[in-house]
Protein backbone atom coordinates (compact mmCIF):
# COMPACT_ATOMS: atom_id res chain seq x y z
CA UNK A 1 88.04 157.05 121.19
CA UNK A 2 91.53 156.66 119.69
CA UNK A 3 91.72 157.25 115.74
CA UNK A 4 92.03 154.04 115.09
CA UNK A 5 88.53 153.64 115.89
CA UNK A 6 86.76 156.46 114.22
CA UNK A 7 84.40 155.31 111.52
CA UNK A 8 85.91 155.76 108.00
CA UNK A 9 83.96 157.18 105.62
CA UNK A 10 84.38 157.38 101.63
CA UNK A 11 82.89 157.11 98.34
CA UNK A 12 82.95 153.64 96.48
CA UNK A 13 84.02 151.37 95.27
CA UNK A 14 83.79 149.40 99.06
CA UNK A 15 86.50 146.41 99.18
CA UNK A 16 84.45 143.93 101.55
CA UNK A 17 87.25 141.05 101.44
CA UNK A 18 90.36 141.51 102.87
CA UNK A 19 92.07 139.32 100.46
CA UNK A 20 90.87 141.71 97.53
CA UNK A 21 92.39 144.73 96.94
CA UNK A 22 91.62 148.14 94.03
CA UNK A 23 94.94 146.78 92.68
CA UNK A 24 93.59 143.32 92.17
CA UNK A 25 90.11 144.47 90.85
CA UNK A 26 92.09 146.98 88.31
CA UNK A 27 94.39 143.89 87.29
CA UNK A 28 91.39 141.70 86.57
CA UNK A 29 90.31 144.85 83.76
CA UNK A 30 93.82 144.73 82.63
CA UNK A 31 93.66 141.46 81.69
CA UNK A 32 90.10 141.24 80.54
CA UNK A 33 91.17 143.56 78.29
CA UNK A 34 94.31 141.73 77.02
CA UNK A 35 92.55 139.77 73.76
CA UNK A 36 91.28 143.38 72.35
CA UNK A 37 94.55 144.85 72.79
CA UNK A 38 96.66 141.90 71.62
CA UNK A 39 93.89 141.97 68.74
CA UNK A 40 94.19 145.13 68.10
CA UNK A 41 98.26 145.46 67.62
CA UNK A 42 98.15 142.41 65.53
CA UNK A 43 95.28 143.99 63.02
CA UNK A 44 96.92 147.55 63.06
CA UNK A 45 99.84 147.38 63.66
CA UNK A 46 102.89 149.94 65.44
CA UNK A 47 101.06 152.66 65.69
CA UNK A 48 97.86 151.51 67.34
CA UNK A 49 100.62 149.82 69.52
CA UNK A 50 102.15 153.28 70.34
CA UNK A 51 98.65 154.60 71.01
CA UNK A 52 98.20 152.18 73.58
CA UNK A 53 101.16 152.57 74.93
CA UNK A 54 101.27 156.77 74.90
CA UNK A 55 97.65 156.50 76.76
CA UNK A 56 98.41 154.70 79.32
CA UNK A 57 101.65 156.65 80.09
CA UNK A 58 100.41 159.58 80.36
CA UNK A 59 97.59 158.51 82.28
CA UNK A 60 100.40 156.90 84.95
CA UNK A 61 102.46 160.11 85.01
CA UNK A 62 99.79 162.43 85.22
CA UNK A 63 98.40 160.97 88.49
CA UNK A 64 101.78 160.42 89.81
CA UNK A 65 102.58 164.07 89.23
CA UNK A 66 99.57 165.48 90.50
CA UNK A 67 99.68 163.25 93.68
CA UNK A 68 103.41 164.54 93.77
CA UNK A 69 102.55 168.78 93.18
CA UNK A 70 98.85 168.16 95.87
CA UNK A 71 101.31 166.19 98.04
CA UNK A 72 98.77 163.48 98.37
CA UNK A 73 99.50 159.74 98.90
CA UNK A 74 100.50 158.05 95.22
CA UNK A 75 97.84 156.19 94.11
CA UNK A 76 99.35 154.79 90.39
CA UNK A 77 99.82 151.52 92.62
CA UNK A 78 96.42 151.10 92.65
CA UNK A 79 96.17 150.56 88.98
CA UNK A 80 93.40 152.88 88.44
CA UNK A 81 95.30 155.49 85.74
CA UNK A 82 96.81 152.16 83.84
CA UNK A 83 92.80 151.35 83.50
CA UNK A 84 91.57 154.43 82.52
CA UNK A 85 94.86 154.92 79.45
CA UNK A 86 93.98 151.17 78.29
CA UNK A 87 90.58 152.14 78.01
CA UNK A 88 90.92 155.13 76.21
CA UNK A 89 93.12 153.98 73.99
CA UNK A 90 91.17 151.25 73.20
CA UNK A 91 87.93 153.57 71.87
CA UNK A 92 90.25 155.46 69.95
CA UNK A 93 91.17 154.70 65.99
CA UNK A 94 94.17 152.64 64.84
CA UNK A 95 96.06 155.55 63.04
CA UNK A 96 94.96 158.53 65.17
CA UNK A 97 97.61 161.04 65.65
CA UNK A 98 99.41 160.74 68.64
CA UNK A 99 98.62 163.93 70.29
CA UNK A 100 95.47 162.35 71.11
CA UNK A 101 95.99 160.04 73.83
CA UNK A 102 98.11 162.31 75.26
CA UNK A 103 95.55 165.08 75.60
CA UNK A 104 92.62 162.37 76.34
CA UNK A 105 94.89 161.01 79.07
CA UNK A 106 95.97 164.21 80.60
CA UNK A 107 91.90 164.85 80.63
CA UNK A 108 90.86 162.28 82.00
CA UNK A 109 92.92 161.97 84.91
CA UNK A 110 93.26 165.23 86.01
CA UNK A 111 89.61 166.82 85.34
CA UNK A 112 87.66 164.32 85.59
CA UNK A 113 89.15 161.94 88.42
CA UNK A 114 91.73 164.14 90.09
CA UNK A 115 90.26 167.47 90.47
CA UNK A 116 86.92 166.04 91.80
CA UNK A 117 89.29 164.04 94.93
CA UNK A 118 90.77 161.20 93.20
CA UNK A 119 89.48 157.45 92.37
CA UNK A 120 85.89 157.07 93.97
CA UNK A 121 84.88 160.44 94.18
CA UNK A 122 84.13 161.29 89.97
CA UNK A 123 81.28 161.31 88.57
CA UNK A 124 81.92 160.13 85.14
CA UNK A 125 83.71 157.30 84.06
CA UNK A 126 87.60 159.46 83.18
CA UNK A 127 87.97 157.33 80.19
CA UNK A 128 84.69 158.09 78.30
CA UNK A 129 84.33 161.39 79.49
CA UNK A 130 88.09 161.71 77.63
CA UNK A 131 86.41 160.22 74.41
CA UNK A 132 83.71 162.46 74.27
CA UNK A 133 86.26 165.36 74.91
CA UNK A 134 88.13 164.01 72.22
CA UNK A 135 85.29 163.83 69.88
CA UNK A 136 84.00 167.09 70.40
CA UNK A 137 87.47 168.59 69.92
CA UNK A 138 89.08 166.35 67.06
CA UNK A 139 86.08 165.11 65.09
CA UNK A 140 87.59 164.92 62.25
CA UNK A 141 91.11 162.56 63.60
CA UNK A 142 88.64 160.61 65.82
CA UNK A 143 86.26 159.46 63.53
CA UNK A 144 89.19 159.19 60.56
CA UNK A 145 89.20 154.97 61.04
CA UNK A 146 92.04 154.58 58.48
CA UNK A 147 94.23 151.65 57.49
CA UNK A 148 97.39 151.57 56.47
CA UNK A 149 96.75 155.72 54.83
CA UNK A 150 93.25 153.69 53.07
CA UNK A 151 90.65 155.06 54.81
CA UNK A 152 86.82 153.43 54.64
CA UNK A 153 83.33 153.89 56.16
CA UNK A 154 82.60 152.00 59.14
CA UNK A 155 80.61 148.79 59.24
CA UNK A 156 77.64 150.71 61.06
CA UNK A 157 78.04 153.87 58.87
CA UNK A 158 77.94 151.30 55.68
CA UNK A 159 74.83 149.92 57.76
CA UNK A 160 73.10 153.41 57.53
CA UNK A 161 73.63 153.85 54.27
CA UNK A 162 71.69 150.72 52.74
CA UNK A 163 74.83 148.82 51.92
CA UNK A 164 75.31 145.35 52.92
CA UNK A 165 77.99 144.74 55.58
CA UNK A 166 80.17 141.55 56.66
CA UNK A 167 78.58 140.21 60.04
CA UNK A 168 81.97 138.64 60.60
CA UNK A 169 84.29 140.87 59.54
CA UNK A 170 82.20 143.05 62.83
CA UNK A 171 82.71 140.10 64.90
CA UNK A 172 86.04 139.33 64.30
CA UNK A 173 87.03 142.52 64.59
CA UNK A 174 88.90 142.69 60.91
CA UNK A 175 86.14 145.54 59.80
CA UNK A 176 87.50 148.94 60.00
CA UNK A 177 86.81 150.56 63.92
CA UNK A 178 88.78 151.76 67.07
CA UNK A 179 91.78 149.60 67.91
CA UNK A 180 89.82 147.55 70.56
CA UNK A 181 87.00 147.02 68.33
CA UNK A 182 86.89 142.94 68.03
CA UNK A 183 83.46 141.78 69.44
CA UNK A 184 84.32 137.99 70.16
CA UNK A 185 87.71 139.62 71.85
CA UNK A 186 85.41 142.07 74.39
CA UNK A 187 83.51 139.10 75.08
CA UNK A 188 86.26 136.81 76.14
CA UNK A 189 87.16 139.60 78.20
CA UNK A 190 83.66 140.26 79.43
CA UNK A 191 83.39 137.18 80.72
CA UNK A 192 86.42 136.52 82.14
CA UNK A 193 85.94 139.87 84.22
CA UNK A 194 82.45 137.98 85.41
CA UNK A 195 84.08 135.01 85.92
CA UNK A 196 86.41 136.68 88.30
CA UNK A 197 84.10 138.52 90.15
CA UNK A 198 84.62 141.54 88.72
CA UNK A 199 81.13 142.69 87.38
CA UNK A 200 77.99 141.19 87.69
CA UNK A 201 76.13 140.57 84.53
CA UNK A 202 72.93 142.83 85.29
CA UNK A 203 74.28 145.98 83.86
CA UNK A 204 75.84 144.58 80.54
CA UNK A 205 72.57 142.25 80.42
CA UNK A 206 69.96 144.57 80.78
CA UNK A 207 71.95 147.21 78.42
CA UNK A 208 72.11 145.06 75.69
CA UNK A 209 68.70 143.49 76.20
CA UNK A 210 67.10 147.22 75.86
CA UNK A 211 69.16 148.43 73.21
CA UNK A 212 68.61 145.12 70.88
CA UNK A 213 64.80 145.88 71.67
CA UNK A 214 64.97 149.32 70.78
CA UNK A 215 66.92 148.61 67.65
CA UNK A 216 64.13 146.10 66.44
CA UNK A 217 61.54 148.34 67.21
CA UNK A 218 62.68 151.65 65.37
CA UNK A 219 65.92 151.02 63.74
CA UNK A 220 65.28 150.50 59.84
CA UNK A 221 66.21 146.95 59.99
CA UNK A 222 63.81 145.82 62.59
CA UNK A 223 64.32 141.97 63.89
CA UNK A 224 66.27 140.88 61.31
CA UNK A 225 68.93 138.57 62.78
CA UNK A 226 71.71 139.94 61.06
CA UNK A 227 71.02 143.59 61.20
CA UNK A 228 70.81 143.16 64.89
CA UNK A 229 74.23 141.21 65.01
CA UNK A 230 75.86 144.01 63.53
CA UNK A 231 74.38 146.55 65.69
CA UNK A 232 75.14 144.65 68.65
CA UNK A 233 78.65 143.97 67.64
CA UNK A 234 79.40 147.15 66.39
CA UNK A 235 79.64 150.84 67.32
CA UNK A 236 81.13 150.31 71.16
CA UNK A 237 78.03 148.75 72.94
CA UNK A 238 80.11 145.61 73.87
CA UNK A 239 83.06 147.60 75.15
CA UNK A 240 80.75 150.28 76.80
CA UNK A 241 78.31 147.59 77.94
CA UNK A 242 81.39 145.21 80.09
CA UNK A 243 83.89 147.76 80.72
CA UNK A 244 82.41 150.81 80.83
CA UNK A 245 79.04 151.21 82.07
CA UNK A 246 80.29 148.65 84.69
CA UNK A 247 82.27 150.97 86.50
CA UNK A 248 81.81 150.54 90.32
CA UNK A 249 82.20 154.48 90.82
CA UNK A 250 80.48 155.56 88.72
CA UNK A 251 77.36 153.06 88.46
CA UNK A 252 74.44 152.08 91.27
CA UNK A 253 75.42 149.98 94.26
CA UNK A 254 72.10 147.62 94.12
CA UNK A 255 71.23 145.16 92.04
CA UNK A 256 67.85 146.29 90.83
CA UNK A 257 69.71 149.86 90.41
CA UNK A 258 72.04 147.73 87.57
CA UNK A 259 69.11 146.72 85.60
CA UNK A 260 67.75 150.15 85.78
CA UNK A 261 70.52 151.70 84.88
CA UNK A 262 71.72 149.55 82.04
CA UNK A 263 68.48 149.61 80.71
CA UNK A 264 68.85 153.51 80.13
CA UNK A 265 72.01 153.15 78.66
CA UNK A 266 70.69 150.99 76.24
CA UNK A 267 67.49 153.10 75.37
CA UNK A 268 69.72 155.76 74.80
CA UNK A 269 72.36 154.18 73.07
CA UNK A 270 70.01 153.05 70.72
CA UNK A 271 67.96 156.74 70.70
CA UNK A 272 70.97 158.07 69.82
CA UNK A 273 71.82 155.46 67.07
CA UNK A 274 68.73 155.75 65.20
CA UNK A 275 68.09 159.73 65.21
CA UNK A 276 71.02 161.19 66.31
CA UNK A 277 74.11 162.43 63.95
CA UNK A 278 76.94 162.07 66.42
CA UNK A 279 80.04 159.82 65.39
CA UNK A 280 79.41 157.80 68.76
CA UNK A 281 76.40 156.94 70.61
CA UNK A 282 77.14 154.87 73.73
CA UNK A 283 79.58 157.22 74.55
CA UNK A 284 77.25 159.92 75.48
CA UNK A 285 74.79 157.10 76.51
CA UNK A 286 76.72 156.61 79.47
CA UNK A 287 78.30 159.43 80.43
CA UNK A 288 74.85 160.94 80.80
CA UNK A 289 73.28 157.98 82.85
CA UNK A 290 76.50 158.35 84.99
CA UNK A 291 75.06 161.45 85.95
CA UNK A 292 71.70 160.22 86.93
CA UNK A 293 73.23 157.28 89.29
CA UNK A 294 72.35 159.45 92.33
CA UNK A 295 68.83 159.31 91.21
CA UNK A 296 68.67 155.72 90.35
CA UNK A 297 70.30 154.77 93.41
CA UNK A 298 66.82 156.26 95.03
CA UNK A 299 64.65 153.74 93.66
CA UNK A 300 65.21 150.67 95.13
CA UNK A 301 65.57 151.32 98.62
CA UNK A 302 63.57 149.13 100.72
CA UNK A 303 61.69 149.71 103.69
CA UNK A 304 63.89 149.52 106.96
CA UNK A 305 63.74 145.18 108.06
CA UNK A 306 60.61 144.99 110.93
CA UNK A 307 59.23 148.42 110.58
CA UNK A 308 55.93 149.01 111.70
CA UNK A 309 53.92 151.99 111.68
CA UNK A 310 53.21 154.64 109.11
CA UNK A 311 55.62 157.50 110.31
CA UNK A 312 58.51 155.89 107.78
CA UNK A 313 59.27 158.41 105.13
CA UNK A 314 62.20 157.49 102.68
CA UNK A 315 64.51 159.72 101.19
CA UNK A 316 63.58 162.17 98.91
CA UNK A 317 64.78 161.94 95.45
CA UNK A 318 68.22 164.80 95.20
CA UNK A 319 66.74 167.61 93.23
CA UNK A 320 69.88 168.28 91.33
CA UNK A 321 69.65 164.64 90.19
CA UNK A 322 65.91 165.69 89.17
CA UNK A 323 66.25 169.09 87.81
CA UNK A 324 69.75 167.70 85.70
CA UNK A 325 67.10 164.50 84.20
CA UNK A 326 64.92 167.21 82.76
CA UNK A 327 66.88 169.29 81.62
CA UNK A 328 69.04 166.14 79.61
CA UNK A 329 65.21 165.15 78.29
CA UNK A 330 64.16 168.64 77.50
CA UNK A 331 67.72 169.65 75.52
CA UNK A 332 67.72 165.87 73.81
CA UNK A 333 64.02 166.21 72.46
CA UNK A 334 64.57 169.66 71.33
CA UNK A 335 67.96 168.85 69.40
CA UNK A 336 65.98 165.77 68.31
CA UNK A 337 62.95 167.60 66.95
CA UNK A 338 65.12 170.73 65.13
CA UNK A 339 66.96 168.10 63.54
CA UNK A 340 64.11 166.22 62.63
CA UNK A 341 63.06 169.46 60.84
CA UNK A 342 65.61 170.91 59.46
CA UNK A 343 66.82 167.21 57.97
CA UNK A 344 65.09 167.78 54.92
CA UNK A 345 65.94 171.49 54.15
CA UNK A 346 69.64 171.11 55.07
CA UNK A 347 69.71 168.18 51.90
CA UNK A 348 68.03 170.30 49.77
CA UNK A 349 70.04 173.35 50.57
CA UNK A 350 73.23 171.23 50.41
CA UNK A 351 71.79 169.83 46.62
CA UNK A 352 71.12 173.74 45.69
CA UNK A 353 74.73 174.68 46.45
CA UNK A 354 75.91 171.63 44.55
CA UNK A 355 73.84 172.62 41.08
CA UNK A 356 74.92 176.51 41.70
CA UNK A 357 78.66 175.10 42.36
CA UNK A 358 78.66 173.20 38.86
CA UNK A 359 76.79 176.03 36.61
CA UNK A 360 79.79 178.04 38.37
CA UNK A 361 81.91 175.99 36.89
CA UNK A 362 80.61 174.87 33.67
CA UNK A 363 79.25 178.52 33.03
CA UNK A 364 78.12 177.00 29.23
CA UNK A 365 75.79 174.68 30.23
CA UNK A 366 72.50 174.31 30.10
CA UNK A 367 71.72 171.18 32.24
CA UNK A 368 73.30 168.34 34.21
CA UNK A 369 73.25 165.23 33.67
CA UNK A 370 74.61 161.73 35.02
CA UNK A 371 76.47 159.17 32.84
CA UNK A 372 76.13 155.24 33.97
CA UNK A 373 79.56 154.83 32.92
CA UNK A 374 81.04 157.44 35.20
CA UNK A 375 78.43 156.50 37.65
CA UNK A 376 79.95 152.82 37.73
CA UNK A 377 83.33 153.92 37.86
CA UNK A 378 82.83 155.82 41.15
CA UNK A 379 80.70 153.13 42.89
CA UNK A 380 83.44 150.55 42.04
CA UNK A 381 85.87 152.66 43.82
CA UNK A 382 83.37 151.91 46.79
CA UNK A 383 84.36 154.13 49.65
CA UNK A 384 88.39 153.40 49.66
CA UNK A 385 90.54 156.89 48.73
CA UNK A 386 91.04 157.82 44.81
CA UNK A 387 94.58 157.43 44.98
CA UNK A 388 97.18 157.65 47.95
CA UNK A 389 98.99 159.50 46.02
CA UNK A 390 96.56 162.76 46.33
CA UNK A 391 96.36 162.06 49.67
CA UNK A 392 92.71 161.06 51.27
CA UNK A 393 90.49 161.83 47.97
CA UNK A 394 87.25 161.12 47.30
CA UNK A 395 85.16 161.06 44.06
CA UNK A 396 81.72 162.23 45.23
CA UNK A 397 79.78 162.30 41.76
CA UNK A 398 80.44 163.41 38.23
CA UNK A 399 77.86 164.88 35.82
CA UNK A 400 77.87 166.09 32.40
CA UNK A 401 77.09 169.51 31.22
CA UNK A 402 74.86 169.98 27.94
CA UNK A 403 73.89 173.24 25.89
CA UNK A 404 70.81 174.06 24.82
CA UNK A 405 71.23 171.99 21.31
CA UNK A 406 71.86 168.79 23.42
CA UNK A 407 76.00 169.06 22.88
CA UNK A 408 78.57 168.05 25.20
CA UNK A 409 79.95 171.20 26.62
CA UNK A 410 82.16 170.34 30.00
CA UNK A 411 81.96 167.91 32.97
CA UNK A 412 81.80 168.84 36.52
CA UNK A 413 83.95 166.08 38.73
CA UNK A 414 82.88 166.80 42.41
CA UNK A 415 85.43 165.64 45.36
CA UNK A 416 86.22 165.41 48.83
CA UNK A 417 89.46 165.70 50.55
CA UNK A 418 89.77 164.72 54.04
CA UNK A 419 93.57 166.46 54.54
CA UNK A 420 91.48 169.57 54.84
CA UNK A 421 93.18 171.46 58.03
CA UNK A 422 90.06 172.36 60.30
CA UNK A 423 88.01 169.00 58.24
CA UNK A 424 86.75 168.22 54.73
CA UNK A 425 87.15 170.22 51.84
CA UNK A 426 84.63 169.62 49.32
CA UNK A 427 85.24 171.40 45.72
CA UNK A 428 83.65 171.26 42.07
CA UNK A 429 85.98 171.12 39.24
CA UNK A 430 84.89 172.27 36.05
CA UNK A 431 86.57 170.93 33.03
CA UNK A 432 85.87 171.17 29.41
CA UNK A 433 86.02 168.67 27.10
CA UNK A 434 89.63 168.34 26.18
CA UNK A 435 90.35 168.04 30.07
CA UNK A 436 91.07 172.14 30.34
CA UNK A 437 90.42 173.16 33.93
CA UNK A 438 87.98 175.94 33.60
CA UNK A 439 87.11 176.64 36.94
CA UNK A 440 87.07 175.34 40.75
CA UNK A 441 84.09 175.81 43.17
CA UNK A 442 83.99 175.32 47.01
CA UNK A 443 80.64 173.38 48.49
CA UNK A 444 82.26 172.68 51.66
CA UNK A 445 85.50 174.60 53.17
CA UNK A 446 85.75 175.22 57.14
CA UNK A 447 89.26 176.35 57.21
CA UNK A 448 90.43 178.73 59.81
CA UNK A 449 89.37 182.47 59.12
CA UNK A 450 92.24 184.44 57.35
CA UNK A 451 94.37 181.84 56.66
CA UNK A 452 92.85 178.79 55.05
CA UNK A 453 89.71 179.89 54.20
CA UNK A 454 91.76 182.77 51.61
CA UNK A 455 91.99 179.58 49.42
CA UNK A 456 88.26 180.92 48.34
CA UNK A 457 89.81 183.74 47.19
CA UNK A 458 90.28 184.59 43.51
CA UNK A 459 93.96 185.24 44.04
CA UNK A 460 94.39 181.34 44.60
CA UNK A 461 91.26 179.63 42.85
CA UNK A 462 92.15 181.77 39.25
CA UNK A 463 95.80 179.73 39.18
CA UNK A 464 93.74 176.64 38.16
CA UNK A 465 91.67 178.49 35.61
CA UNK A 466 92.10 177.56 31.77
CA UNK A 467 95.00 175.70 32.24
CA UNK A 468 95.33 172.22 30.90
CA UNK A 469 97.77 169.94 32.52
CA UNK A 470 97.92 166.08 34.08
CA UNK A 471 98.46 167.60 37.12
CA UNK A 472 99.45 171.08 39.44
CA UNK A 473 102.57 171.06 41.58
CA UNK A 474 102.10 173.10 45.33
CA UNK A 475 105.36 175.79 45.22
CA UNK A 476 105.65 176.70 48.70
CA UNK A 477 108.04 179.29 47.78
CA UNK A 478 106.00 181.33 45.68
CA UNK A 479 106.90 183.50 42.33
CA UNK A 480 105.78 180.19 40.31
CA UNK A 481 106.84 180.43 36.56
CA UNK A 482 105.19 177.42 35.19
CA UNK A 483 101.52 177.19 34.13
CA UNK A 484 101.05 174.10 36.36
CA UNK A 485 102.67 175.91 39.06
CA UNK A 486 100.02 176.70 42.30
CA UNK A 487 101.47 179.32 44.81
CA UNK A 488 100.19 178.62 48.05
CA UNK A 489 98.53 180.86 50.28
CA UNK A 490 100.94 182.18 52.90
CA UNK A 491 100.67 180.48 55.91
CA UNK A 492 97.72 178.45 54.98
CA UNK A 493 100.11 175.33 53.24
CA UNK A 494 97.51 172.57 54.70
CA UNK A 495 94.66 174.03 53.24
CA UNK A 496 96.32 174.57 49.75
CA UNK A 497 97.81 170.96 49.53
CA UNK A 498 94.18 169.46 50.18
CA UNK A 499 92.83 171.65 47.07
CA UNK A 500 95.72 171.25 45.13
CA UNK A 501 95.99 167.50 45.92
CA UNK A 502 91.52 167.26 45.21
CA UNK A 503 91.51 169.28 41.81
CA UNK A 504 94.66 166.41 40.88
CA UNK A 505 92.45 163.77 41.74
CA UNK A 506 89.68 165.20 39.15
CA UNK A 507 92.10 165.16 36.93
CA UNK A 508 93.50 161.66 37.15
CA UNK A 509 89.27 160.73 37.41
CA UNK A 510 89.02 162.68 34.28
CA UNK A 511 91.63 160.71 32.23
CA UNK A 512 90.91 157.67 33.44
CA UNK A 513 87.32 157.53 32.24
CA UNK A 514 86.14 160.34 30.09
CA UNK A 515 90.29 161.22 28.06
């Protein structure tokens, strides 16, 4: 037997037809995904553009290089790396620095495809595995879905919180999301990539089938048409349902193994939606059915055409793909049920530290109180940034402090800044009634051990106290002279801008509606 006619033997995906090659398959995703990243340039503009164009390059010229240093044939003709940067890019949001695609790239080609033997031999799908990478690493940049330096919840995190959204705006794509967020663009693409032969419809079918179930069974909006619409439209079950899931590597090889599969994804998409916390849920959704393919692909194995007898005996189900189910059930309903738990202690503790934050501040008062006049003026700022000016601000709440006579003696202006350098920094600012600072108050600061977190420290919070100005001035340089002058903690500039920039914004909140 010459070599010519030993049997080859590889992973999928299988190219039956001559005529079709990887290359052709990978252009058809290309250009399915052309109306979500033509959409997506035109609503963000440049630098979603460089994203998309940083992703994919470095997903190119990793493979390239690693096929060059492994000496193994190049495989960027094949389209595969192109793929897996578009894709990434597209889950990522329109102003996210540009070191991510980079690293999500660089990830997702050469752990998760390259290191495990190349295209057809991972596991996970490179491109989501990269997100969740991302997400676990950067959650603040990834889940920062600014516009044009105004930053805003997302339709779906709007959803959760009782407001009304725009069912259009999610459709359309205009809403604030990822770059390749436009449902009626994913669709086009979806089915112009079934049109072509490229999926089948049973996965993205049977995924969104048991996810809108789901949804109308324990989401908070049950069947109502237009909560559903949003859900469906929104949150990355469209791209993860036609793109994603669909992956021939990393998804069954039957048919009946499609509907199973999607099915799971959808169940836990939605699982994840309704009780979870994380940022993304079809993300994980999938990345964690990927893993129980080999199972799935157990199920539907028929019995061998004409047997007869009874000594037959399929395949046993892997045990890995076993033992890895429950222990993905097991770890999900125990996170589930300690957050379940501990939902309503962490708010109160969180409300605690807020009233022992203001009586830190306002030392003279007696009680708290809200005002519907500052109340109104913070909901009509909605959930846009104070003032670009201060950077990304937020007014969270402002009460009024009383004495025991029932007098006026200071207001407490709580607020957020998202320029934080390890995430949000979330401070009280005291003020008395003249607009004097009297004192600041930290109720949420993760900043890096020694450096930013010294901005807790009396040496930098007791520049702001008793000084009354229309705003403080960072010096960098130290040795500051004026009373409005903030010397920054040394080597922790970030961290010191953000508080700097958040006690302004109480200020200009301050004279704009209680001066």
């Amino acid at each position: 037997m010459n070599e010519k006619q030993l049997l080859n033997i590889s992973s999928s995906p299988h190219i039956r037809n001559r005529k079709l090659t990887t290359g052709q398959v990978m252009l058809d995703v290309v250009l399915a995904l052309m109306p979500a990243t033509v959409f997506g340039v035109v609503r963000y503009g440049l630098h979603a553009f460089l994203v998309i164009l940083l992703s994919v390059f470095t997903a190119v010229l990793a493979e390239y290089v690693f096929d060059l240093i492994a000496k193994r044939p190049n495989t960027i003709k094949d389209g595969s790396a192109v793929v897996t940067g578009l894709l990434l890019a597209l889950s990522l949001p329109p102003e996210a620095p540009l070191y991510l695609p980079v690293l999500g790239s660089l990830f997702a080609i050469l752990v998760v495809k390259s290191f495990f033997g190349g295209l057809g031999k991972n596991f996970l799908n490179p491109a989501l595995a990269a997100r969740c990478f991302l997400l676990i690493s950067f959650g603040t940049a990834m889940t920062n879905f600014s516009v044009d330096g105004v930053s805003s919840a997302t339709p779906l995190a709007a959803l959760n919180a009782g407001d009304a959204v725009n069912v259009a705006k999610i459709y359309l794509g205009t809403a604030n999301g990822v770059i390749g967020g436009s449902a009626l663009a994913l669709l086009i693409g979806g089915l112009y990539l079934w049109a072509a032969g490229g999926i089948t419809l049973e996965i993205p079918v049977s995924c969104i089938v048991a996810f809108t179930l789901f949804m109308g069974i324990f989401g908070e909006g049950g069947f109502a048409p237009a909560y559903l619409i949003a859900q469906i439209c929104g949150g990355g079950l469209l791209m993860g349902a036609f793109f994603m899931a669909t992956d021939p590597v990393t998804s069954p090889v039957t048919s009946r193994g499609h509907i199973v599969y999607g099915a799971i994804i959808g169940i836990l998409g939605g699982l994840f939606r309704v009780y979870g916390s994380s940022a993304d849920s079809f993300s994980y959704a999938i990345i964690i059915t990927n893993m129980l393919v080999p199972f799935i692909d157990k199920l539907p194995i028929p019995k061998p055409l004409g047997y007869k007898g009874g000594e037959y005996k399929e395949r046993e189900f892997p045990k890995a793909a076993i033992n890895l189910t429950v222990i993905t059930l097991v770890a999900g309903l125990l996170l589930s049920g300690v957050y379940a738990m501990t939902k309503s202690k962490i708010a109160e503790q969180e409300m605690a530290d807020s009233l022992a934050s203001y009586q830190e501040v306002c030392p003279d008062a007696e009680s708290f109180q809200y005002d519907s006049d500052l109340d109104d003026a913070i909901e009509a700022l909605g959930d846009d940034i104070y003032d670009s000016a201060f950077g990304k601000t937020y007014i969270n709440e402002a009460v009024v402090g009383y004495d025991a006579n029932g007098e006026i003696v200071g207001y407490v202006i709580s607020v957020t800044s998202g320029d934080g350098f390890d995430g949000d920094i979330t401070l009280s600012v005291g003020l008395t009634t003249d607009g004097t600072v009297v004192k600041i108050a930290f109720t949420t600061l993760n900043e890096t051990a020694g450096m930013g977190m010294r901005v807790d420290e009396d040496a930098f919070k007791g520049q702001f106290e008793g000084v009354s100005t229309d705003a403080f001035v960072l010096n960098k340089s130290g040795g500051s002279t004026e009373e409005n002058e903030i010397d920054t903690v040394s080597g922790a500039s970030t961290s010191s801008g953000a508080v700097v920039n958040a006690v302004n914004t109480a200020l200009a909140f301050f004279a704009a509606n209680i001066g």
